[in-house]
PDB file of N, CA and C in Angstrom:
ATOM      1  N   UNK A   1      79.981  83.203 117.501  1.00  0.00           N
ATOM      2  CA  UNK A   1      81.299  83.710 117.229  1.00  0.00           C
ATOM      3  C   UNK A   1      81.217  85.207 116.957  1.00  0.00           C
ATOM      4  N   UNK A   2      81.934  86.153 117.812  1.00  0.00           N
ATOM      5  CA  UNK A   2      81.991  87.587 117.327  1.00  0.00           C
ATOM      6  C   UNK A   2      83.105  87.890 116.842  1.00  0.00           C
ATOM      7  N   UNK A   3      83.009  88.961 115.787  1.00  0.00           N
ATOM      8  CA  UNK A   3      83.935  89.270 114.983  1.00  0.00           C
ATOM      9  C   UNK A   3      84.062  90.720 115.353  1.00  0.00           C
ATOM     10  N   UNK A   4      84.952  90.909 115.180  1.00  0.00           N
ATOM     11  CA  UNK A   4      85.680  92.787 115.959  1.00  0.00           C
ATOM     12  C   UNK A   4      86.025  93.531 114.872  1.00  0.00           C
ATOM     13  N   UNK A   5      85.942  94.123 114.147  1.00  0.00           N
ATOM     14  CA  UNK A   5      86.333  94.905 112.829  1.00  0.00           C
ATOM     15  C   UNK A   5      87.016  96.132 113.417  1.00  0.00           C
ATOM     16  N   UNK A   6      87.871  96.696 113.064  1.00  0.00           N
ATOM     17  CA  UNK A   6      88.655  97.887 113.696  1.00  0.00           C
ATOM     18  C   UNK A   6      89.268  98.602 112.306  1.00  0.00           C
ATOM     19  N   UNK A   7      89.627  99.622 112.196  1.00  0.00           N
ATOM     20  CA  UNK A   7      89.759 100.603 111.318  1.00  0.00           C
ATOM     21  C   UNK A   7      91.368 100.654 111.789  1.00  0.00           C
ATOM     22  N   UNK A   8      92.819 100.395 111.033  1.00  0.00           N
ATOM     23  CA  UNK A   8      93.759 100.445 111.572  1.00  0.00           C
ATOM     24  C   UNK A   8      94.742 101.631 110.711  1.00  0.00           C
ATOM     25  N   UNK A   9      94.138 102.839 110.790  1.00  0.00           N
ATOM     26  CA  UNK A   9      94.708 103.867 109.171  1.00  0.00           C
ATOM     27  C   UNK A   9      95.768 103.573 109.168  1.00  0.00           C
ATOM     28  N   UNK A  10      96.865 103.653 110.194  1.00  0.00           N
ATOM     29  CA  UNK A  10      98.298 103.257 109.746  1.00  0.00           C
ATOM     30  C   UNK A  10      98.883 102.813 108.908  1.00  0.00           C
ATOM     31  N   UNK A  11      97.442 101.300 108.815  1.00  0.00           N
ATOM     32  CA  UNK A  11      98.090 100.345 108.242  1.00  0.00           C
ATOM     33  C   UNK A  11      97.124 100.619 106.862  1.00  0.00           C
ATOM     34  N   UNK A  12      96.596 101.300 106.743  1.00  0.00           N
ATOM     35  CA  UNK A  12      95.605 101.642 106.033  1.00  0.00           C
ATOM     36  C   UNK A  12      94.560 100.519 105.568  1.00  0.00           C
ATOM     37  N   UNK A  13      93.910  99.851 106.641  1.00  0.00           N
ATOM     38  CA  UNK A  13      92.770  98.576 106.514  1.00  0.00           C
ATOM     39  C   UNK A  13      92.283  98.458 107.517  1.00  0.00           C
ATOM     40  N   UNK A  14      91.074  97.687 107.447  1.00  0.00           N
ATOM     41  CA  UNK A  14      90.223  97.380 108.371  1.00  0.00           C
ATOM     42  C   UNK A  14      90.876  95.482 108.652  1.00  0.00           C
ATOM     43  N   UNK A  15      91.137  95.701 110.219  1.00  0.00           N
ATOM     44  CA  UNK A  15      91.580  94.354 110.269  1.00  0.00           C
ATOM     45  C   UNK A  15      90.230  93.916 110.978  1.00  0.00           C
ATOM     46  N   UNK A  16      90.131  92.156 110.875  1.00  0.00           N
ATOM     47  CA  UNK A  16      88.919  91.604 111.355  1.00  0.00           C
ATOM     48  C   UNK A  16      89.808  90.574 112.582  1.00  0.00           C
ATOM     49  N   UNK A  17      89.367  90.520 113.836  1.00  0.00           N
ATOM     50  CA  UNK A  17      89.407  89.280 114.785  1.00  0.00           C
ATOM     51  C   UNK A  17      88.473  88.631 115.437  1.00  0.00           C
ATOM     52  N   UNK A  18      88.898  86.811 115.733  1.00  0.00           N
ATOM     53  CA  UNK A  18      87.666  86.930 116.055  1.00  0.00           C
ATOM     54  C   UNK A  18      87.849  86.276 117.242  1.00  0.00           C
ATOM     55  N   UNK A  19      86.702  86.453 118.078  1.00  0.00           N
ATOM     56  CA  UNK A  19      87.359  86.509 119.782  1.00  0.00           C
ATOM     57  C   UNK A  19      87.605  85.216 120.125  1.00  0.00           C
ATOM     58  N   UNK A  20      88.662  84.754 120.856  1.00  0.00           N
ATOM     59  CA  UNK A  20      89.182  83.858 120.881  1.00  0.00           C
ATOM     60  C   UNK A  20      90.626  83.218 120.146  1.00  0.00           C
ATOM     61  N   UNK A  21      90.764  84.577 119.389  1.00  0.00           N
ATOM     62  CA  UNK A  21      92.079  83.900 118.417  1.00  0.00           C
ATOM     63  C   UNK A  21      92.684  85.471 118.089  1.00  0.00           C
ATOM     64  N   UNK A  22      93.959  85.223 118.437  1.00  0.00           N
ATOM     65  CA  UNK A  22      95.388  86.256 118.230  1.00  0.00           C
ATOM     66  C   UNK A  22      95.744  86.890 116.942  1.00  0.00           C
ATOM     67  N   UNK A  23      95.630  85.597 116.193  1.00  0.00           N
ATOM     68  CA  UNK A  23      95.759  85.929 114.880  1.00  0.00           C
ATOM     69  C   UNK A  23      94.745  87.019 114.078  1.00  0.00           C
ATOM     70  N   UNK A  24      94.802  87.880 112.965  1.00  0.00           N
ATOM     71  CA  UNK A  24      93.978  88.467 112.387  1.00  0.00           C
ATOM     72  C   UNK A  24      93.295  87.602 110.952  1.00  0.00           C
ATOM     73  N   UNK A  25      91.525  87.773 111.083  1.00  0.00           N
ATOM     74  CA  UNK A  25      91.020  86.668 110.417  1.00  0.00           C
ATOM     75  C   UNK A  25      90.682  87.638 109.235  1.00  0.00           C
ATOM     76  N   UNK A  26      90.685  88.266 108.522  1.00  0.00           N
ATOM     77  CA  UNK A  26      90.671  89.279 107.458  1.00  0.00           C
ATOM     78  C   UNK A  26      91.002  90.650 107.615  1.00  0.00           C
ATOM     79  N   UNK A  27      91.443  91.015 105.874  1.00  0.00           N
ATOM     80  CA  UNK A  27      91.894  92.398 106.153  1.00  0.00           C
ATOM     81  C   UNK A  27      91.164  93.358 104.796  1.00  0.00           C
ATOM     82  N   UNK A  28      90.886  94.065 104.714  1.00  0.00           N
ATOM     83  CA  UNK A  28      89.955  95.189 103.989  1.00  0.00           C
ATOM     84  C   UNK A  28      91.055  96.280 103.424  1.00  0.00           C
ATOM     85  N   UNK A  29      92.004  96.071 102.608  1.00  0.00           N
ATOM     86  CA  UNK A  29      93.093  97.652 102.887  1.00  0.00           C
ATOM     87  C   UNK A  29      92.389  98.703 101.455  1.00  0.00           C
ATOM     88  N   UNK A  30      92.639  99.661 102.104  1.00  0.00           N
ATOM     89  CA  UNK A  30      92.136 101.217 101.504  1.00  0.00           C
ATOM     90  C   UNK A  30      92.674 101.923 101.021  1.00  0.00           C
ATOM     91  N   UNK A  31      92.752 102.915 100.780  1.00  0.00           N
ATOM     92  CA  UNK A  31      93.226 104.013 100.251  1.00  0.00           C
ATOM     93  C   UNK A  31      92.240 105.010 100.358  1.00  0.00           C
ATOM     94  N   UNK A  32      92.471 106.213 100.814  1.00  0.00           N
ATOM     95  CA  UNK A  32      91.591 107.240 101.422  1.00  0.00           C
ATOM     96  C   UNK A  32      92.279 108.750 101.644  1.00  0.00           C
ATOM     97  N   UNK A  33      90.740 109.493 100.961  1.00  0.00           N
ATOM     98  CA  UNK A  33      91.206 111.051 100.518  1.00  0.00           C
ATOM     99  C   UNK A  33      90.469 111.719 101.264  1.00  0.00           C
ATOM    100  N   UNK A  34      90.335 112.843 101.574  1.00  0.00           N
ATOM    101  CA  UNK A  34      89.211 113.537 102.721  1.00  0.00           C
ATOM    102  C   UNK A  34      87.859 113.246 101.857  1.00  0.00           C
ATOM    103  N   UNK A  35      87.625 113.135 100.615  1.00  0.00           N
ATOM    104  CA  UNK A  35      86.016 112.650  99.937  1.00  0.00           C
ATOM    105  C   UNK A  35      85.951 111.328  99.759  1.00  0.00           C
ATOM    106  N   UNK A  36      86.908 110.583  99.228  1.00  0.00           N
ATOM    107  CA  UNK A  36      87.126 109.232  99.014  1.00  0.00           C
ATOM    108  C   UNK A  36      87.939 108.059  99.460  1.00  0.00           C
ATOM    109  N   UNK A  37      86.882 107.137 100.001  1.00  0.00           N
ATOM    110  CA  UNK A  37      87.682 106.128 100.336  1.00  0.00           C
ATOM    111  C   UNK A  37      87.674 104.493  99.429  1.00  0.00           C
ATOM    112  N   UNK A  38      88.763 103.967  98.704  1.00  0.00           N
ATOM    113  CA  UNK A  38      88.758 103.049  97.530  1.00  0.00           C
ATOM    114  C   UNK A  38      89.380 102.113  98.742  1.00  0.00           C
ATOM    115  N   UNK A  39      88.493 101.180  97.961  1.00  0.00           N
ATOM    116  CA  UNK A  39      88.898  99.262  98.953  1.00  0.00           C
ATOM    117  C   UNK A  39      89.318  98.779  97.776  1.00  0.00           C
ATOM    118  N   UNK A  40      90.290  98.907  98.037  1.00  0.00           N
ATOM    119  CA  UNK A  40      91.293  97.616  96.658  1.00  0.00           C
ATOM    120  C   UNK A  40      91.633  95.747  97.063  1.00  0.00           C
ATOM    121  N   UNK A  41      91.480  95.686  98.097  1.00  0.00           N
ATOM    122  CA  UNK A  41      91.818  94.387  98.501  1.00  0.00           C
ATOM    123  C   UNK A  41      91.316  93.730  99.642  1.00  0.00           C
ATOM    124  N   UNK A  42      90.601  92.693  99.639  1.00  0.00           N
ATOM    125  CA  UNK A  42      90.465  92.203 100.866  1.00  0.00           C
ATOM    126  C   UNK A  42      90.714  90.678 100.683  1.00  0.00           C
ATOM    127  N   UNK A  43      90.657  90.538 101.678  1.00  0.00           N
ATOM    128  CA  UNK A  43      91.785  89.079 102.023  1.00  0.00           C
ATOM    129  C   UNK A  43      91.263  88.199 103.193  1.00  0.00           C
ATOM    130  N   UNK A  44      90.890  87.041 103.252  1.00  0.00           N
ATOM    131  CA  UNK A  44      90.604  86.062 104.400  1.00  0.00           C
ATOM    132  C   UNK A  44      91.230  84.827 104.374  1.00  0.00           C
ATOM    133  N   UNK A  45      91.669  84.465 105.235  1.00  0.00           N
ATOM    134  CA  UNK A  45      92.728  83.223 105.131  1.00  0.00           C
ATOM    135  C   UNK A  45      91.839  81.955 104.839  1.00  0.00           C
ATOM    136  N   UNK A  46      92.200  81.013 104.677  1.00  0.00           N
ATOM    137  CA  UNK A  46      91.328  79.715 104.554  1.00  0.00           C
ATOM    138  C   UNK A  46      90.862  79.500 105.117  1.00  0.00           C
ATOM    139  N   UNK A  47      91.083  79.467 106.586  1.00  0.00           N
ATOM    140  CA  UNK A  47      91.030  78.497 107.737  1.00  0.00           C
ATOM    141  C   UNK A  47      90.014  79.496 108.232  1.00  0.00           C
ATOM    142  N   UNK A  48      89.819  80.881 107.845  1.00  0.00           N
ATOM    143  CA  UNK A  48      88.921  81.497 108.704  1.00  0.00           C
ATOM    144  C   UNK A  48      87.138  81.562 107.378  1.00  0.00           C
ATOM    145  N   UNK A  49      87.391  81.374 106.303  1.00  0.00           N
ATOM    146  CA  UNK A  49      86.351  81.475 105.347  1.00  0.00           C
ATOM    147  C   UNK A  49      85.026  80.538 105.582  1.00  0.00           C
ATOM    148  N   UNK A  50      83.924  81.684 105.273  1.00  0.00           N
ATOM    149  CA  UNK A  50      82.960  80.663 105.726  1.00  0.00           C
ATOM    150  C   UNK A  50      82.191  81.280 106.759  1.00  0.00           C
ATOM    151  N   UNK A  51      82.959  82.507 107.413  1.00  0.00           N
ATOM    152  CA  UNK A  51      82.388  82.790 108.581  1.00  0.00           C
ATOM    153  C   UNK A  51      81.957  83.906 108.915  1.00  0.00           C
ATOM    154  N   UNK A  52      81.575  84.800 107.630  1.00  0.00           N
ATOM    155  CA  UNK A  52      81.472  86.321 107.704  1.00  0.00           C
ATOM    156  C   UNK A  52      82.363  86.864 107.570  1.00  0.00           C
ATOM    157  N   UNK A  53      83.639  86.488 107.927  1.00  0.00           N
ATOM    158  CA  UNK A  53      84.366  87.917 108.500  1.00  0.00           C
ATOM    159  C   UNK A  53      84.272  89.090 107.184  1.00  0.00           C
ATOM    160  N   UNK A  54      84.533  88.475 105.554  1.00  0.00           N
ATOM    161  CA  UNK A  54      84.517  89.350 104.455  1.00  0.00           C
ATOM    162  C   UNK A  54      83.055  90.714 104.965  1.00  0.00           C
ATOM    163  N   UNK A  55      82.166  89.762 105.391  1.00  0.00           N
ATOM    164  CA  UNK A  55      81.079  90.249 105.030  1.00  0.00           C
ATOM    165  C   UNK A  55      81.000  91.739 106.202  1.00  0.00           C
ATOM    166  N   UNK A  56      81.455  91.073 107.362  1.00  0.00           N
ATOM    167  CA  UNK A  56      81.589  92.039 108.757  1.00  0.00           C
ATOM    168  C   UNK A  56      82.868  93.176 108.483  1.00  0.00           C
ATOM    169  N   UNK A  57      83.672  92.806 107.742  1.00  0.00           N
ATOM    170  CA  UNK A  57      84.824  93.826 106.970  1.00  0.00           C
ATOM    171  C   UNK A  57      84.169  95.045 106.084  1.00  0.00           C
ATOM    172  N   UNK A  58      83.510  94.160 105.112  1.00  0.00           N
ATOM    173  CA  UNK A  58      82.789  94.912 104.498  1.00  0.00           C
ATOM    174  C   UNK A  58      81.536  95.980 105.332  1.00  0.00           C
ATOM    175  N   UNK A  59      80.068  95.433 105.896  1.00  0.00           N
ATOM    176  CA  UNK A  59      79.311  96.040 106.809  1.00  0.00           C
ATOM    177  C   UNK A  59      79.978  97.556 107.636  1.00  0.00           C
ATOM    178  N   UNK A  60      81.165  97.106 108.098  1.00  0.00           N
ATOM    179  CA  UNK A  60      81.899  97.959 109.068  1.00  0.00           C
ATOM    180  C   UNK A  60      82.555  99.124 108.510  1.00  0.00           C
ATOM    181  N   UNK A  61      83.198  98.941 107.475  1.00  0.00           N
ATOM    182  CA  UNK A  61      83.907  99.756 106.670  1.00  0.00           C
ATOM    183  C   UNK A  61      83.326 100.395 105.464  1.00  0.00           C
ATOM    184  N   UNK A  62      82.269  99.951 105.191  1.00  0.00           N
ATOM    185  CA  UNK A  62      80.486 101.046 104.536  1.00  0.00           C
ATOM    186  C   UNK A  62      79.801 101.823 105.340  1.00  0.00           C
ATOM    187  N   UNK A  63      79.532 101.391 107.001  1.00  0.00           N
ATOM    188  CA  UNK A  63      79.157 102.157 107.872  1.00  0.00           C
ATOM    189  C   UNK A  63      79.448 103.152 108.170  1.00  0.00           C
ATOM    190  N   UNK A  64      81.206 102.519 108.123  1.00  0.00           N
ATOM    191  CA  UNK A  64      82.308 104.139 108.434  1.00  0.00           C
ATOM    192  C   UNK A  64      82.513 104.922 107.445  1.00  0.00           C
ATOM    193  N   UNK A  65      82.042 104.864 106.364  1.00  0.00           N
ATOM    194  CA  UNK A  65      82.674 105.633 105.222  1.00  0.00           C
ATOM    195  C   UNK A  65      81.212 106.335 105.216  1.00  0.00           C
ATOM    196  N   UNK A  66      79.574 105.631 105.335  1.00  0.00           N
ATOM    197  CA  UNK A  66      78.660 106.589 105.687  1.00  0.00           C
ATOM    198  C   UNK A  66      78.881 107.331 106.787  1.00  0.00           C
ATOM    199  N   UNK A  67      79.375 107.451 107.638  1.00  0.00           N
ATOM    200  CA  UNK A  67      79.013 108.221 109.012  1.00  0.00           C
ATOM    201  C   UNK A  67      80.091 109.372 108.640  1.00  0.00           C
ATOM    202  N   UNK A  68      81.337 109.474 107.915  1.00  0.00           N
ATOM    203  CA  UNK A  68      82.472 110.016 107.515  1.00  0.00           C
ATOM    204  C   UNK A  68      81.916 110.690 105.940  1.00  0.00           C
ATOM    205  N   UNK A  69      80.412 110.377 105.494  1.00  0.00           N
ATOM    206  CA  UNK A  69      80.282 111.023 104.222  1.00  0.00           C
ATOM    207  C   UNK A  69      81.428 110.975 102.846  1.00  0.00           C
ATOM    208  N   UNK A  70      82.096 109.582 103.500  1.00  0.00           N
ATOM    209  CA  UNK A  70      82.742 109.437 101.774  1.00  0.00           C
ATOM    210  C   UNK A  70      82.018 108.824 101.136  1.00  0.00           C
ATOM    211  N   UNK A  71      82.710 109.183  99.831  1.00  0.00           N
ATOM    212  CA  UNK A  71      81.848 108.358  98.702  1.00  0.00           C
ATOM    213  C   UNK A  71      83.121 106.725  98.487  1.00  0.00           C
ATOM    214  N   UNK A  72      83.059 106.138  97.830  1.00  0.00           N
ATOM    215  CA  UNK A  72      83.279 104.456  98.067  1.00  0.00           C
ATOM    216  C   UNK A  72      83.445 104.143  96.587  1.00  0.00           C
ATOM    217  N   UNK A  73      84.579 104.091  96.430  1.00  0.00           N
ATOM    218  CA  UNK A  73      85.285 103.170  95.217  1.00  0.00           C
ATOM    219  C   UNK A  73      85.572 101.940  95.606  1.00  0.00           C
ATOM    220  N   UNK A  74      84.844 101.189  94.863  1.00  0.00           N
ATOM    221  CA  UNK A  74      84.978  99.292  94.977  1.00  0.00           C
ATOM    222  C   UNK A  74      85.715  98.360  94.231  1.00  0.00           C
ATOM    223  N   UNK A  75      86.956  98.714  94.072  1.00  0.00           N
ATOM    224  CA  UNK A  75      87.796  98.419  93.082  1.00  0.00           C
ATOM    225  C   UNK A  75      88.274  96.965  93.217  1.00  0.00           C
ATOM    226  N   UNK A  76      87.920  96.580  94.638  1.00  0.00           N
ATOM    227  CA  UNK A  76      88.303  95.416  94.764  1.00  0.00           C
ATOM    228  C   UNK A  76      86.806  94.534  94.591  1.00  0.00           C
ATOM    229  N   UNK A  77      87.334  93.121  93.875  1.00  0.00           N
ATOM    230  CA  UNK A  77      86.280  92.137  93.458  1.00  0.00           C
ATOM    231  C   UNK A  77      85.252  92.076  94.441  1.00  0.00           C
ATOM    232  N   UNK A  78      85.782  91.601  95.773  1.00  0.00           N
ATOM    233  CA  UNK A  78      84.884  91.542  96.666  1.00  0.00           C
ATOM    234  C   UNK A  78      83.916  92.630  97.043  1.00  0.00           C
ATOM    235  N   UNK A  79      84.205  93.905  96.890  1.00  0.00           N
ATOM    236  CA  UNK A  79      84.080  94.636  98.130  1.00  0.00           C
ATOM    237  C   UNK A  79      82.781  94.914  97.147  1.00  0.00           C
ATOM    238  N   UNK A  80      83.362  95.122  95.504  1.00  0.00           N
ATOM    239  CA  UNK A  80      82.234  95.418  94.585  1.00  0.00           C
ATOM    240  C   UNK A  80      80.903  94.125  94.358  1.00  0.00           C
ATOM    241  N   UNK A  81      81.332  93.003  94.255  1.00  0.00           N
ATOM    242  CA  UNK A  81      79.910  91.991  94.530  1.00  0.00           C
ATOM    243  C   UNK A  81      79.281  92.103  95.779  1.00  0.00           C
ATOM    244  N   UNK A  82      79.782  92.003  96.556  1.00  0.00           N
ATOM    245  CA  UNK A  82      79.219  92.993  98.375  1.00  0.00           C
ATOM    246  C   UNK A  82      78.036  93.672  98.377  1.00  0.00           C
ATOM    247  N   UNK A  83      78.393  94.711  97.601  1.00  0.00           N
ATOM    248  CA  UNK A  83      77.398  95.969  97.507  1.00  0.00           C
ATOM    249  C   UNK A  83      76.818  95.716  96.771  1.00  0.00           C
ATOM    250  N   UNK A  84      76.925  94.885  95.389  1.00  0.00           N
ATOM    251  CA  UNK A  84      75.905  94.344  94.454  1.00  0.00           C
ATOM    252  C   UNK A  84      74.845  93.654  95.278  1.00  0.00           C
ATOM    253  N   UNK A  85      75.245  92.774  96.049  1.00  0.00           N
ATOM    254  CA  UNK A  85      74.352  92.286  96.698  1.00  0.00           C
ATOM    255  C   UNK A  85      73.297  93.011  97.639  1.00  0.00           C
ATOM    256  N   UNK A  86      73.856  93.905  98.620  1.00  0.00           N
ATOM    257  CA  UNK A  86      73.440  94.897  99.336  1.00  0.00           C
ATOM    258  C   UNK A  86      72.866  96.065  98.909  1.00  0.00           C
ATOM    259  N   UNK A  87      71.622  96.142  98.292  1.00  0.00           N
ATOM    260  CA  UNK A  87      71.352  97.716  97.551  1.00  0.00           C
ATOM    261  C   UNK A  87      71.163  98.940  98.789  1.00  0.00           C
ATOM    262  N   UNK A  88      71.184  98.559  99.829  1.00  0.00           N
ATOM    263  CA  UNK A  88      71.544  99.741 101.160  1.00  0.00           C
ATOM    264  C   UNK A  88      72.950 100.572 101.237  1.00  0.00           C
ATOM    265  N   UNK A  89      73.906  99.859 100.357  1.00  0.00           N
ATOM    266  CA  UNK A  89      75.027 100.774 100.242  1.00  0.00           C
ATOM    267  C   UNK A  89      75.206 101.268  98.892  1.00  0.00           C
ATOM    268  N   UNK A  90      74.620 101.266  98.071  1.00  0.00           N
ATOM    269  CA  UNK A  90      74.716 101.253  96.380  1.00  0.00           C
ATOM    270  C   UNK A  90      74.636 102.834  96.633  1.00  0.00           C
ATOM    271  N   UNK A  91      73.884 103.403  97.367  1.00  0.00           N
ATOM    272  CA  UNK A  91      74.092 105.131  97.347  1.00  0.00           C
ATOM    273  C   UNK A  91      75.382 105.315  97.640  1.00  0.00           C
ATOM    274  N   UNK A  92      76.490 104.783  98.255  1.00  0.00           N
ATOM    275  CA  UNK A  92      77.661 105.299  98.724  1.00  0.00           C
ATOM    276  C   UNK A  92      78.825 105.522  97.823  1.00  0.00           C
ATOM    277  N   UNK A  93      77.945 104.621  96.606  1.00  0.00           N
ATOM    278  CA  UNK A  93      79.178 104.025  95.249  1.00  0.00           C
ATOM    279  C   UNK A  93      79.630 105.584  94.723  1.00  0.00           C
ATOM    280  N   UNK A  94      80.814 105.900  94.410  1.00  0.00           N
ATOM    281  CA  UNK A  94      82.079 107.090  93.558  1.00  0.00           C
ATOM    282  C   UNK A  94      80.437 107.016  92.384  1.00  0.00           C
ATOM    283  N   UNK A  95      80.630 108.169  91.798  1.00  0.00           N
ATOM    284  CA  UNK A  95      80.087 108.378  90.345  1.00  0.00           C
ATOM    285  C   UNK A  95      81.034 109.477  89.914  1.00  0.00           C
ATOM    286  N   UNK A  96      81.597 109.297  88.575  1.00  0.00           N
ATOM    287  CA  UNK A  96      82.333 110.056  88.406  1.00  0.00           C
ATOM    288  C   UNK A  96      81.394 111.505  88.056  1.00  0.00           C
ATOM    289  N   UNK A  97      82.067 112.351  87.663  1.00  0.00           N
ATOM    290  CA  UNK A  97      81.109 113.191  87.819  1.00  0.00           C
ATOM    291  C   UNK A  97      81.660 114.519  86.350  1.00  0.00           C
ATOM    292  N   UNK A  98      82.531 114.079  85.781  1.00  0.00           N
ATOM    293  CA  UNK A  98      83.360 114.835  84.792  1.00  0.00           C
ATOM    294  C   UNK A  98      82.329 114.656  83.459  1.00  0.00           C
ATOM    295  N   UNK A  99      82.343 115.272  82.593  1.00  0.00           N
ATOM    296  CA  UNK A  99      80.912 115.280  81.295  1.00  0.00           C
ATOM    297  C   UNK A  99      81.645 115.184  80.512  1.00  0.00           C
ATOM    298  N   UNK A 100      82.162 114.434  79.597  1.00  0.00           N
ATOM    299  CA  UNK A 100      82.899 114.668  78.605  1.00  0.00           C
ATOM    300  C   UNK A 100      81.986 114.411  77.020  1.00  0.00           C
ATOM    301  N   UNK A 101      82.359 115.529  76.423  1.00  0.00           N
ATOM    302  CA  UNK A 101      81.464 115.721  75.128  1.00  0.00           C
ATOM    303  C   UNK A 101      82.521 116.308  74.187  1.00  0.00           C
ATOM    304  N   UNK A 102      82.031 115.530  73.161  1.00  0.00           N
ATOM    305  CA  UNK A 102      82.706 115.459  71.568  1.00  0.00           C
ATOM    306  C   UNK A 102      82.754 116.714  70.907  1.00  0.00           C
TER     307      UNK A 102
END
């Protein structure tokens, strides 16, 4: 089974399909600044779980945010256990970067 991940800014998400079916089998939506791009939500229907697509949402949309040199706010549950799992993207993670002292 291949899964197609596409970057749709409009809509501001990465939609997932998978070949053979019309419908869209997950969605990744973003929010994105010329340094930062934050994944607040991703979403897979029932009927499609089980089958990567989170995981190929995710893969695709870490790739692009390396090749684009953003840094990656994981605000959403998923996107942040993802990368927990994956220590190949853990360099991409936001650090804030402000010092605050008493």
């Amino acid at each position: 089974m291949a899964v197609d991940v596409r970057d749709v800014p409009e809509a501001q998400r990465y939609e997932a399909r998978i070949e053979g079916e019309s419908r869209v089998a997950g969605v990744a939506e973003y929010l994105r600044t010329q340094e930062l791009i934050a994944f607040v939500h991703t979403e897979v229907p029932p009927q499609f779980e089980g089958r990567g697509i989170g995981s190929a949402l995710a893969r695709t949309a870490l790739d692009e945010a390396r090749a684009a040199n953003l840094r990656v706010l994981a605000t959403c549950p998923f996107f942040a256990g993802w990368i927990a799992r994956h220590p190949a993207y853990q360099d991409l993670l936001y650090q804030s970067r402000s010092d605050v002292s008493d």
